[in-house]
Protein backbone atom coordinates (compact mmCIF):
# COMPACT_ATOMS: atom_id res chain seq x y z
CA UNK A 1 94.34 91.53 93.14
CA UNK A 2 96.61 88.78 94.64
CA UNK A 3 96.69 89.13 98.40
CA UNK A 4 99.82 88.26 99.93
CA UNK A 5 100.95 87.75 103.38
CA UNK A 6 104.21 87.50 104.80
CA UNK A 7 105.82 85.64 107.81
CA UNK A 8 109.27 87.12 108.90
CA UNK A 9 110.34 90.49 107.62
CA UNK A 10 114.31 89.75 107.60
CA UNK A 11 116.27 89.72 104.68
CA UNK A 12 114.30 87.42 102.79
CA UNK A 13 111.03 88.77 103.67
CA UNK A 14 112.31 92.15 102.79
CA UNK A 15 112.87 91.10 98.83
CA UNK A 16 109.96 89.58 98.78
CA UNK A 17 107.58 92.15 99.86
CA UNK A 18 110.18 94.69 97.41
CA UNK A 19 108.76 92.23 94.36
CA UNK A 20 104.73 92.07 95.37
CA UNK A 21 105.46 95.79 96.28
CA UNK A 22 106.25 96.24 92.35
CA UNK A 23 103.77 93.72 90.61
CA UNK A 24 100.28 95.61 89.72
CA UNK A 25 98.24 92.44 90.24
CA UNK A 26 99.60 91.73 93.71
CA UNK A 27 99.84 93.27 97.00
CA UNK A 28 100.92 93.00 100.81
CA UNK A 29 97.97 93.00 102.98
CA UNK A 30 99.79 92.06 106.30
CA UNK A 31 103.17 90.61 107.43
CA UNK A 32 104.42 88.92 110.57
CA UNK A 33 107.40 90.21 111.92
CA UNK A 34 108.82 89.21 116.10
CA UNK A 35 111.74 91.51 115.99
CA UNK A 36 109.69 95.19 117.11
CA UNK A 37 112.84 97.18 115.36
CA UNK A 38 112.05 95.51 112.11
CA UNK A 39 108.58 95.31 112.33
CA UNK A 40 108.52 99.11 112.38
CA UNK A 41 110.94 99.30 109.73
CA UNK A 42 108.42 97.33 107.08
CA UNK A 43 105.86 99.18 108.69
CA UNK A 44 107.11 102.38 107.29
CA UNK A 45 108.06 100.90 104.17
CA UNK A 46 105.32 98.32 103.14
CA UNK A 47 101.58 99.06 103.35
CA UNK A 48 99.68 96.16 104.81
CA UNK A 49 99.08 95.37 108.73
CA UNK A 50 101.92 94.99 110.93
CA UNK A 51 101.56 92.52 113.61
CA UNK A 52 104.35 90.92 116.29
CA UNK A 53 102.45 87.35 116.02
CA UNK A 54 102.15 85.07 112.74
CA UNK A 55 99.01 83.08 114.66
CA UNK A 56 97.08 85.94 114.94
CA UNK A 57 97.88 87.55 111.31
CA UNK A 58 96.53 83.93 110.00
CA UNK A 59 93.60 84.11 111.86
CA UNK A 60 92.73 87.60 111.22
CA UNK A 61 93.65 87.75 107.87
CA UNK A 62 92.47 85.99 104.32
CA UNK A 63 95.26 85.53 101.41
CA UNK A 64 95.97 83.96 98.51
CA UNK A 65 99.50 83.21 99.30
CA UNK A 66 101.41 83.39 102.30
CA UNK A 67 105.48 83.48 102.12
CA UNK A 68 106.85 81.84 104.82
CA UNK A 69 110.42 83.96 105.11
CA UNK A 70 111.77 82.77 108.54
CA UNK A 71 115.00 80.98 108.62
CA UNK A 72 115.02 77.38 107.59
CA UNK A 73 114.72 75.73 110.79
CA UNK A 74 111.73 78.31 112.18
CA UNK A 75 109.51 76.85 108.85
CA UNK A 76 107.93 73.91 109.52
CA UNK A 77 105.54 75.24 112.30
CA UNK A 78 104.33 78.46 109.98
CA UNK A 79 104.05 76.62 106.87
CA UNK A 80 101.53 73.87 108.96
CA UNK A 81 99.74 77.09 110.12
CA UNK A 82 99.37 78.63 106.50
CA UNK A 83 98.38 75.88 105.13
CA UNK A 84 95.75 74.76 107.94
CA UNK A 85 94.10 78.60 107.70
């Protein structure tokens, strides 16, 4: 099983986790999400570990891929952090 983590559960972070949701070799374990409203919202619809801080996901967590899903100019300091855990 592909473990998959996600960093901003907005728009983008919602199709995404809709398509691992869907593939039978992949799943969400955790997700990253600042915005508590929304957080609870994928909480309720996504399995996997909710948490308010991308740091501490990445630290606490081990995936196979992580999908950075924050808008464009927010990327640069989560992808660093993926890549460095």
């Amino acid at each position: 099983m592909i473990k998959v983590g996600i960093i901003g559960m907005g728009i983008r972070g919602n199709l995404y986790a809709n398509t691992v949701k869907y593939n039978a070799f992949a799943e969400v374990i955790a997700f990253a999400e600042g915005n508590p409203e929304r957080r609870q919202a994928a909480k309720d619809k996504f399995s996997g570990e909710a948490y308010e801080d991308y740091s501490r996901m990445l630290a606490e967590q081990k995936f196979d891929i992580v999908i950075v899903a924050l808008p464009d100019h927010l990327h640069k300091d989560a992808v660093i952090q993926a890549a460095s855990s």
